[in-house]
C-alpha atoms as a PDB file:
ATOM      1  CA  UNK A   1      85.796 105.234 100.318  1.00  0.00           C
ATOM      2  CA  UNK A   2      85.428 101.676 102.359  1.00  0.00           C
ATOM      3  CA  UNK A   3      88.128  98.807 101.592  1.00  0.00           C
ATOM      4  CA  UNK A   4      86.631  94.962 102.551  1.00  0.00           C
ATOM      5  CA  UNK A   5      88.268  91.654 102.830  1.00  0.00           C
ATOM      6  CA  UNK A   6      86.163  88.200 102.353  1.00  0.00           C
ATOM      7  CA  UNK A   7      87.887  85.168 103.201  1.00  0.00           C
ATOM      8  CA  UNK A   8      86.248  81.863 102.414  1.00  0.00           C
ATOM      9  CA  UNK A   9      86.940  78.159 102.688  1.00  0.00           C
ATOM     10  CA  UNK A  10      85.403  76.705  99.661  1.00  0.00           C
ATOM     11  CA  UNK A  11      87.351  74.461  98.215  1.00  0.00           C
ATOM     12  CA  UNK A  12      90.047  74.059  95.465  1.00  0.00           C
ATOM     13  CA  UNK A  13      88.318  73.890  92.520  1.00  0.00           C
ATOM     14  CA  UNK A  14      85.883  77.037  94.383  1.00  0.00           C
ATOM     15  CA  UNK A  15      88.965  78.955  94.818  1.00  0.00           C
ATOM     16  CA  UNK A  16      90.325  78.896  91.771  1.00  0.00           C
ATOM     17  CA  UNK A  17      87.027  80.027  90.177  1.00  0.00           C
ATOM     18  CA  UNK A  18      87.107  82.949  92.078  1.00  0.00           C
ATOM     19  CA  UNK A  19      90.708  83.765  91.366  1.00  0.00           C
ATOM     20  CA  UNK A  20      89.555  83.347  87.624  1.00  0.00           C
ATOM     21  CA  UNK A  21      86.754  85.645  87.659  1.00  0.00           C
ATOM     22  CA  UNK A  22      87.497  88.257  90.224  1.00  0.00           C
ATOM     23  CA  UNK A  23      84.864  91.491  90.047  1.00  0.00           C
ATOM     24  CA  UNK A  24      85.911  93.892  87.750  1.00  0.00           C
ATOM     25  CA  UNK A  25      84.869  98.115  88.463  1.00  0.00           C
ATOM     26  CA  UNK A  26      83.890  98.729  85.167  1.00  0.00           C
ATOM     27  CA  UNK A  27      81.236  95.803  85.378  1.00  0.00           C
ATOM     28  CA  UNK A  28      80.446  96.314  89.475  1.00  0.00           C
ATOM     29  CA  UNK A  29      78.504  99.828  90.323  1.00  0.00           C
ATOM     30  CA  UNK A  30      81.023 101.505  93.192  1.00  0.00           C
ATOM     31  CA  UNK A  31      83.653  99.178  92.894  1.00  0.00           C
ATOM     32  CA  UNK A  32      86.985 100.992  92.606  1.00  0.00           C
ATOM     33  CA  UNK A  33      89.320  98.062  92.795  1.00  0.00           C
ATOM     34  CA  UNK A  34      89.281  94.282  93.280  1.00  0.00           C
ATOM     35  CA  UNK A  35      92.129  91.756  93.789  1.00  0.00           C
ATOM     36  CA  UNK A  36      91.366  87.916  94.425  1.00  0.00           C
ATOM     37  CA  UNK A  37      94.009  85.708  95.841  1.00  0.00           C
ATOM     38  CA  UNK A  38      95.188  82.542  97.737  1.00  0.00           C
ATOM     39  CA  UNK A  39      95.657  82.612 101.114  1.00  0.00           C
ATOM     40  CA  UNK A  40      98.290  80.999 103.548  1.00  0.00           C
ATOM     41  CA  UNK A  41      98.758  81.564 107.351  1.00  0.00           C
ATOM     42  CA  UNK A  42     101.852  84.208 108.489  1.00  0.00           C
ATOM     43  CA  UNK A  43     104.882  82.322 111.127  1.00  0.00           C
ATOM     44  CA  UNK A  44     108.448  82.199 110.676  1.00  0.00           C
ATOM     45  CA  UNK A  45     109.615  80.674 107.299  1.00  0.00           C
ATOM     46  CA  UNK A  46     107.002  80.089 104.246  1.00  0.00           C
ATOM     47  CA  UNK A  47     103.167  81.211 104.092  1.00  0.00           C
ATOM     48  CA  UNK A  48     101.643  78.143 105.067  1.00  0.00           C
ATOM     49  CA  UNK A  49      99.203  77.370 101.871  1.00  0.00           C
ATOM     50  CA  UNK A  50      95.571  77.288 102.642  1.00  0.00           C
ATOM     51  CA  UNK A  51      94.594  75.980  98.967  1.00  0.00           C
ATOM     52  CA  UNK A  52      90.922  75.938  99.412  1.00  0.00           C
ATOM     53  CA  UNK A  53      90.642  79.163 101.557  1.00  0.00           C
ATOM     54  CA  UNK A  54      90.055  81.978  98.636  1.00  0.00           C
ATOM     55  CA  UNK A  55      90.217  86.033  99.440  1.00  0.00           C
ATOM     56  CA  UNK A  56      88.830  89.340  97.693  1.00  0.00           C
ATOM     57  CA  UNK A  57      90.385  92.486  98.580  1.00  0.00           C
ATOM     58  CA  UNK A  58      88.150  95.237  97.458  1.00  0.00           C
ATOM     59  CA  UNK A  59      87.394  99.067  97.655  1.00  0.00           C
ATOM     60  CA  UNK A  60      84.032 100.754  97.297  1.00  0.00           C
ATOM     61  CA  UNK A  61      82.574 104.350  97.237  1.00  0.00           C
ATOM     62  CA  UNK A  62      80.647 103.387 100.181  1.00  0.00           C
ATOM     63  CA  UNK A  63      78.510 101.027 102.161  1.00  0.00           C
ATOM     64  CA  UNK A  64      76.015 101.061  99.872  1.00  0.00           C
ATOM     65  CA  UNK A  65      77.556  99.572  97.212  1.00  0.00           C
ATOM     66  CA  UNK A  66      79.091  97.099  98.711  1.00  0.00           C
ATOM     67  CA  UNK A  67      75.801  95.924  99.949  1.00  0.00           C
ATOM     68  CA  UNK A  68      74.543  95.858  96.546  1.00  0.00           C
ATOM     69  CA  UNK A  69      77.864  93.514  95.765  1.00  0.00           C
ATOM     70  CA  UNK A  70      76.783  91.086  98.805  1.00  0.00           C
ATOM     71  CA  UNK A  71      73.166  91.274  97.616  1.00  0.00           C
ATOM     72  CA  UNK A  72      73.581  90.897  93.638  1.00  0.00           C
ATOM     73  CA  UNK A  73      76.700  89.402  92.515  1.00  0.00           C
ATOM     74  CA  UNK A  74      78.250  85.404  91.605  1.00  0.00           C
ATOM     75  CA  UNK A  75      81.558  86.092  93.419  1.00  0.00           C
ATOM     76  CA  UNK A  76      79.861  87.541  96.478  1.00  0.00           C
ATOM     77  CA  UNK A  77      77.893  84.413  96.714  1.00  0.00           C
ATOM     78  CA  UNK A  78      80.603  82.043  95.915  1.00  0.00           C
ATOM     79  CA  UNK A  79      82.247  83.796  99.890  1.00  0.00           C
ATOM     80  CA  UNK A  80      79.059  83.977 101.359  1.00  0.00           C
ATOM     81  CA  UNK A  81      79.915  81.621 104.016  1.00  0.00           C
ATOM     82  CA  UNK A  82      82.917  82.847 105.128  1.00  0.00           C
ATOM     83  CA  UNK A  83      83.772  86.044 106.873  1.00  0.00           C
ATOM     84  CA  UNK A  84      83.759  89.419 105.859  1.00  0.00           C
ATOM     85  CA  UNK A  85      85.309  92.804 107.193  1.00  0.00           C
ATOM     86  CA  UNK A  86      84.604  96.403 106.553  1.00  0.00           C
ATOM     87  CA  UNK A  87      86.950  98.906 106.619  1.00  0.00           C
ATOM     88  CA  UNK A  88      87.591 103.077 107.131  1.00  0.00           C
ATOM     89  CA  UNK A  89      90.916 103.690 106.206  1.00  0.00           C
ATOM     90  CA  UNK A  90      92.943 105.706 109.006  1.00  0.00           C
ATOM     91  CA  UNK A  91      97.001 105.995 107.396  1.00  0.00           C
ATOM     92  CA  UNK A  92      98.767 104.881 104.618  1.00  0.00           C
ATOM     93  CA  UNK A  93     102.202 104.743 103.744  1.00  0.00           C
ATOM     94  CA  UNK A  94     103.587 104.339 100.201  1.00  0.00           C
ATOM     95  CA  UNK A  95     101.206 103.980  97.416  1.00  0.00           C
ATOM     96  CA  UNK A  96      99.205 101.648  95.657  1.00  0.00           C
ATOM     97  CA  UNK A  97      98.154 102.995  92.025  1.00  0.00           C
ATOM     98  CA  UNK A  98      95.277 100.725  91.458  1.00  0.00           C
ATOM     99  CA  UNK A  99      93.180 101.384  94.388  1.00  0.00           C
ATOM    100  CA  UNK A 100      94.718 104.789  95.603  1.00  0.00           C
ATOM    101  CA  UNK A 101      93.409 105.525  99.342  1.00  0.00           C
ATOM    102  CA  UNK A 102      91.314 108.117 100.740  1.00  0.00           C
ATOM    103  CA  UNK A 103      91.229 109.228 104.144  1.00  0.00           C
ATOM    104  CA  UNK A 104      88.848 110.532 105.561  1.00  0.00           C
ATOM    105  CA  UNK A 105      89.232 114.801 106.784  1.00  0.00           C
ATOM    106  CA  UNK A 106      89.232 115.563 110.262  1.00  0.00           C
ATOM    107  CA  UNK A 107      91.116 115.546 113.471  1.00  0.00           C
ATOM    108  CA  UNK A 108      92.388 112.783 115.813  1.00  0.00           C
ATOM    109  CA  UNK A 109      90.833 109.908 113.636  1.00  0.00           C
ATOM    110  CA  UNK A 110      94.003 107.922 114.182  1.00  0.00           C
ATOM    111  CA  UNK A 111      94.380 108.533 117.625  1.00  0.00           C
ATOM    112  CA  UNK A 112      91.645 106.053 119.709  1.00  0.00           C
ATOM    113  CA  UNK A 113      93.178 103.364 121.180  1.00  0.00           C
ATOM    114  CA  UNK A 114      91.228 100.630 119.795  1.00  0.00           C
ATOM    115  CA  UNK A 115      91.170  97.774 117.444  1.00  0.00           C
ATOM    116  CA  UNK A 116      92.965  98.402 114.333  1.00  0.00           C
ATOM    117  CA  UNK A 117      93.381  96.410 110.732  1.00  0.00           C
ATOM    118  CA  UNK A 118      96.853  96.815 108.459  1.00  0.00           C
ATOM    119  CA  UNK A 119      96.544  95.511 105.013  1.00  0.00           C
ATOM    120  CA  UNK A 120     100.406  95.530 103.198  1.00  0.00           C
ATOM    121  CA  UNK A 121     100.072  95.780  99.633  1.00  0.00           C
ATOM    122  CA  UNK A 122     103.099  94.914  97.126  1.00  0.00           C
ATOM    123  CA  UNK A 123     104.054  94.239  93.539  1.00  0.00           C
ATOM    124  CA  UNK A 124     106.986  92.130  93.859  1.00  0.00           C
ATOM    125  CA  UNK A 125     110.420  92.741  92.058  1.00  0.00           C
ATOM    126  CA  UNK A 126     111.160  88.455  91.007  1.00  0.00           C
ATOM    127  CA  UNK A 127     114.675  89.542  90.931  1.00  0.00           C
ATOM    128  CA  UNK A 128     114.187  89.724  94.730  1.00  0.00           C
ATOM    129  CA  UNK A 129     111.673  87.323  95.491  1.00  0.00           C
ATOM    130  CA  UNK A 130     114.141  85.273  97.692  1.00  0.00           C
ATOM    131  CA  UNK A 131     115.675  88.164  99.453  1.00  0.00           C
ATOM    132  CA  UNK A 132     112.204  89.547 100.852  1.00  0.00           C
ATOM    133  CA  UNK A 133     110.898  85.630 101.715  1.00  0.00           C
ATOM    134  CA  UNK A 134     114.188  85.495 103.646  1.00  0.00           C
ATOM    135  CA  UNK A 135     113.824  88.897 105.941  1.00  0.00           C
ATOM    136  CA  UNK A 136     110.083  88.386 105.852  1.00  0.00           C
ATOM    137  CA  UNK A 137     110.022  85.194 108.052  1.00  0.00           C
ATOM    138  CA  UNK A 138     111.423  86.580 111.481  1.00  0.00           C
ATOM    139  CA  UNK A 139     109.369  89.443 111.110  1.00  0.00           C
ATOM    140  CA  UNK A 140     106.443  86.852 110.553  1.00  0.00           C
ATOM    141  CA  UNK A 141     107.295  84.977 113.036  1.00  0.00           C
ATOM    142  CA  UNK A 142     107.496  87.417 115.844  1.00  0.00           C
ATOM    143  CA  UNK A 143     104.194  89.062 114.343  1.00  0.00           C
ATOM    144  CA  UNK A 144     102.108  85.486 114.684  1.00  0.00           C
ATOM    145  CA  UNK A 145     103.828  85.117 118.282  1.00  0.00           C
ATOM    146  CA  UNK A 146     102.632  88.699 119.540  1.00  0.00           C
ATOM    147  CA  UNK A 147     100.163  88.032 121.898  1.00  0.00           C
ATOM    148  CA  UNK A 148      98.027  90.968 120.720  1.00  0.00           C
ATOM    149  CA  UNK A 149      97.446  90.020 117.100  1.00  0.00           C
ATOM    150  CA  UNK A 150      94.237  88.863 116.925  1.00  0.00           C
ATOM    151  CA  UNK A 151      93.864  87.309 113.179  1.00  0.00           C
ATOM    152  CA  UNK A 152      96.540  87.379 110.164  1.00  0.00           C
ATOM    153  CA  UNK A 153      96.535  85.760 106.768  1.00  0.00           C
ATOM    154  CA  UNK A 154      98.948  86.121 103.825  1.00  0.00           C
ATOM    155  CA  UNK A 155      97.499  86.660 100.448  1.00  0.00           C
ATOM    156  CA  UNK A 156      99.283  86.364  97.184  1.00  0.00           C
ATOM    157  CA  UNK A 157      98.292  86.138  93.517  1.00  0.00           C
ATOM    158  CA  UNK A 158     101.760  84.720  91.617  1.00  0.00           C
ATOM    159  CA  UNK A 159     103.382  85.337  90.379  1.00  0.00           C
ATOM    160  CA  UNK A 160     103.711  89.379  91.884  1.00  0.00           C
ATOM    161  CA  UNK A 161     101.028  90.436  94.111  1.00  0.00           C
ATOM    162  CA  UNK A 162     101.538  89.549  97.511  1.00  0.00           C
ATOM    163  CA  UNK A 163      99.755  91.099 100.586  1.00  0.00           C
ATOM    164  CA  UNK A 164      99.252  90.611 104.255  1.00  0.00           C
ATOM    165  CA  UNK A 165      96.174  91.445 106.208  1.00  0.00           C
ATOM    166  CA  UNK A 166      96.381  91.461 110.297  1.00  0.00           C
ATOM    167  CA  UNK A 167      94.157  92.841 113.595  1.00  0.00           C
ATOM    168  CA  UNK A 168      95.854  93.743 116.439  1.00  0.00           C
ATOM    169  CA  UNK A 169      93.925  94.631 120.170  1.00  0.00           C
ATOM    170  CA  UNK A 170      95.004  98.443 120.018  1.00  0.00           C
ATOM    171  CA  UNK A 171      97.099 100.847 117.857  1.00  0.00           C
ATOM    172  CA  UNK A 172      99.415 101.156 120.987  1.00  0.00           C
ATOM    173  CA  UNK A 173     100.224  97.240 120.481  1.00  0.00           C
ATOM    174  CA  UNK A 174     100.294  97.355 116.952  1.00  0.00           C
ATOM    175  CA  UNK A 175     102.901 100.200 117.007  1.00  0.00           C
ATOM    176  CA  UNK A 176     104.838  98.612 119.729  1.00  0.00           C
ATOM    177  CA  UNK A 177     105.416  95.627 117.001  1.00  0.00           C
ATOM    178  CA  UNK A 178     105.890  97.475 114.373  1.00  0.00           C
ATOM    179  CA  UNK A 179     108.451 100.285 115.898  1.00  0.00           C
ATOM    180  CA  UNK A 180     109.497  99.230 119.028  1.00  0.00           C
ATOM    181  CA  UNK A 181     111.832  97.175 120.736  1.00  0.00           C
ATOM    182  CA  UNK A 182     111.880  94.124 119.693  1.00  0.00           C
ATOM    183  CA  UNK A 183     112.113  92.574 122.982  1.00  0.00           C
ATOM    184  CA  UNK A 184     112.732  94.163 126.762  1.00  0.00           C
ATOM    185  CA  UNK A 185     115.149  97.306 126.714  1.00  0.00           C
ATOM    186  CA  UNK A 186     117.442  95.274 128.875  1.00  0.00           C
ATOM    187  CA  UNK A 187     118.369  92.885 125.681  1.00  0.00           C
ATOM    188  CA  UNK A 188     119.989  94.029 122.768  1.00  0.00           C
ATOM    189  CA  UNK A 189     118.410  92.606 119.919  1.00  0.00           C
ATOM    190  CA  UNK A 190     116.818  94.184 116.479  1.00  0.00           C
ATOM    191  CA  UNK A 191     113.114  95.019 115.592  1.00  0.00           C
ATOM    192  CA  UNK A 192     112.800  92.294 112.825  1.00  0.00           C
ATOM    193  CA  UNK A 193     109.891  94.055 111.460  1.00  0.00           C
ATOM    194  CA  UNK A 194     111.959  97.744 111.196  1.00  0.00           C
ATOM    195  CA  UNK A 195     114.844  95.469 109.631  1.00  0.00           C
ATOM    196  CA  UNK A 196     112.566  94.150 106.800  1.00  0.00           C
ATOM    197  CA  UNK A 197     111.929  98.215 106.662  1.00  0.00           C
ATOM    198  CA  UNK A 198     115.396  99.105 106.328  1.00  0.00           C
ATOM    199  CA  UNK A 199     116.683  96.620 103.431  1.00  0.00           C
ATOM    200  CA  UNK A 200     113.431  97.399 101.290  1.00  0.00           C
ATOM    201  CA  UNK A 201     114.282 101.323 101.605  1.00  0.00           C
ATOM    202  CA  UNK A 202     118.329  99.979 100.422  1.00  0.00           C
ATOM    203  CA  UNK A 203     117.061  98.103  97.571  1.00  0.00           C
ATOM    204  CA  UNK A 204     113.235  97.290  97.211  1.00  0.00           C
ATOM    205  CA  UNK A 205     111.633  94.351  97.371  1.00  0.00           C
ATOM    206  CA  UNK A 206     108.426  95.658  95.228  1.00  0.00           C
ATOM    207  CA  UNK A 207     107.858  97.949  92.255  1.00  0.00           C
ATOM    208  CA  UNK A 208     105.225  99.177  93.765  1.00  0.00           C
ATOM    209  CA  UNK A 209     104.180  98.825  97.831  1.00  0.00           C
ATOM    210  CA  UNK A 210     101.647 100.638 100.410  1.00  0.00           C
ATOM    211  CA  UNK A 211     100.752  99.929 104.441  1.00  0.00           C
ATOM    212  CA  UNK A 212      97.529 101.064 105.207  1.00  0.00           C
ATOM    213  CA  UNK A 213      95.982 101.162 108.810  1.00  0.00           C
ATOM    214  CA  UNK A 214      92.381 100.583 108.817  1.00  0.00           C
ATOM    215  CA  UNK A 215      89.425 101.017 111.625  1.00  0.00           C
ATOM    216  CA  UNK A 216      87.096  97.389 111.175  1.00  0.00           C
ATOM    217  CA  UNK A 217      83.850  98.760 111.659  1.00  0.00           C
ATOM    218  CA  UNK A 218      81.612  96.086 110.977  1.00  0.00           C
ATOM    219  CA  UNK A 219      82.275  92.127 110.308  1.00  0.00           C
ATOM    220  CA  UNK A 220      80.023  89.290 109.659  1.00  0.00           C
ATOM    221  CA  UNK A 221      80.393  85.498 109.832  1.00  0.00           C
ATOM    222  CA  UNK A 222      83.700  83.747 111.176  1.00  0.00           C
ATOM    223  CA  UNK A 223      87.106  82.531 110.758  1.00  0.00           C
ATOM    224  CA  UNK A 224      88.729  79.945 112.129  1.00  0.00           C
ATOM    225  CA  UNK A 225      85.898  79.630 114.728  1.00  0.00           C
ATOM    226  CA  UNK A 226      85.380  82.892 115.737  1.00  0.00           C
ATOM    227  CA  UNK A 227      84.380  86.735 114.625  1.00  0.00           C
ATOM    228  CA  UNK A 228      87.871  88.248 114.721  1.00  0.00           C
ATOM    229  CA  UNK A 229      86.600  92.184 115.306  1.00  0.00           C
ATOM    230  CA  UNK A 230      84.420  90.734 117.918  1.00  0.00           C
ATOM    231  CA  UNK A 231      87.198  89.354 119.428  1.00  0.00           C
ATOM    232  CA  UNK A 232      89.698  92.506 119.151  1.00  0.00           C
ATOM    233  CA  UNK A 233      87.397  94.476 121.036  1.00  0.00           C
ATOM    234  CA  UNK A 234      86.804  92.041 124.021  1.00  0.00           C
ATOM    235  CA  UNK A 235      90.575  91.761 123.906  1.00  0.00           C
ATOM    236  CA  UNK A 236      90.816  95.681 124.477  1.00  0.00           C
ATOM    237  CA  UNK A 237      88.224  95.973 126.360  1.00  0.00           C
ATOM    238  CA  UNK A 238      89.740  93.413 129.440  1.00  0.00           C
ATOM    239  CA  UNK A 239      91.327  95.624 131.957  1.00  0.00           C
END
């Protein structure tokens, strides 16, 4: 199993079309699951909407297929000028029932130190729609301040799905953000992100939610200017 993400700036009336016919398994050979969606950038406070920037979050039985996708298919070509990432997932916590993950067997695939992907998956609970947009944003914001985040985007599909996808340099970075100290030892102040943690595990934000740590293996075209795995591993590989 391979997961990709294809981000594209094409326009409003572009995007929606690809929100409104997103690929479907039964009709795509190896396609397990497919979400399209709108995108935003992550900081403190709101998503900032990108309206004419559209996504496609999608899982495959292998390469192959999704070649055969890129090759063949109306909603590949509709991204084909934007970027593209493929991914081998690592770790997941939670669980997402449409697209459940598969990880790879074998020892100390988690453990190099390199660039790594996190896509957050949830089904959100309206009821609490205002509480999560609330403990989200500081988390956000620190996350889009953290010098070793490489790329982020929010991704939502109203009025329930909502999503993140981010690269950091390194695991060890990554992890620091997520689980660490917010800020030196010397200062006393929380880990926004393990806060948002904490009130979703006393009273959930989703019905349904999953983290999943990816390797990016291979990418193609840009965003925002540049090749974003390209850049991750330059990143980690400056002394």
């Amino acid at each position: 199993m391979i997961v990709s993400l294809h981000l594209a700036d094409i326009g409003v009336r572009s995007a929606c079309a690809v929100l409104r016919d997103r690929p479907r398994p039964g009709d795509t050979p190896g396609l397990r699951y497919a979400e399209t969606t709108l995108t935003g950038g992550i900081a403190a406070g709101l998503p900032k909407l990108r309206p004419g920037r559209a996504a496609l979050i999608a899982a495959w039985e292998d390469d192959a297929a999704l070649d055969r996708f890129l090759a063949e298919d109306a909603p590949a070509r509709r991204l084909a000028g934007g970027w593209h990432v493929r991914l081998q997932p690592l770790r997941v916590a939670g669980s997402w029932s449409p697209m459940p993950v598969e990880i790879e067997p074998g020892p100390g695939i988690d453990d190099a130190d390199g660039p790594v992907a996190v896509l957050t998956l949830g089904r959100l609970r309206l009821r609490r729609a205002v509480p999560f947009l609330r403990a989200n944003s500081a988390a956000s914001g620190r996350a889009a301040a953290d010098p070793s985040l490489v790329a982020s985007i929010a991704l939502a599909r109203p009025p329930r799905f909502v999503a993140t996808f981010s690269i950091w340099r390194s695991v060890t970075e990554m992890s620091r953000y997520a689980y660490g100290t917010a800020r030196p030892e010397s200062e006393e102040a929380p880990n926004e992100h393990k806060e948002v943690i904490k009130e979703h595990q006393a009273e959930p934000f989703h019905h349904e939610a999953a983290f999943v740590r990816f390797r990016p293996y291979a990418a193609q075209g840009t965003l925002d200017g540049r090749e974003p795995v390209a850049a991750a591993m330059a990143a980690a590989a400056q002394p």
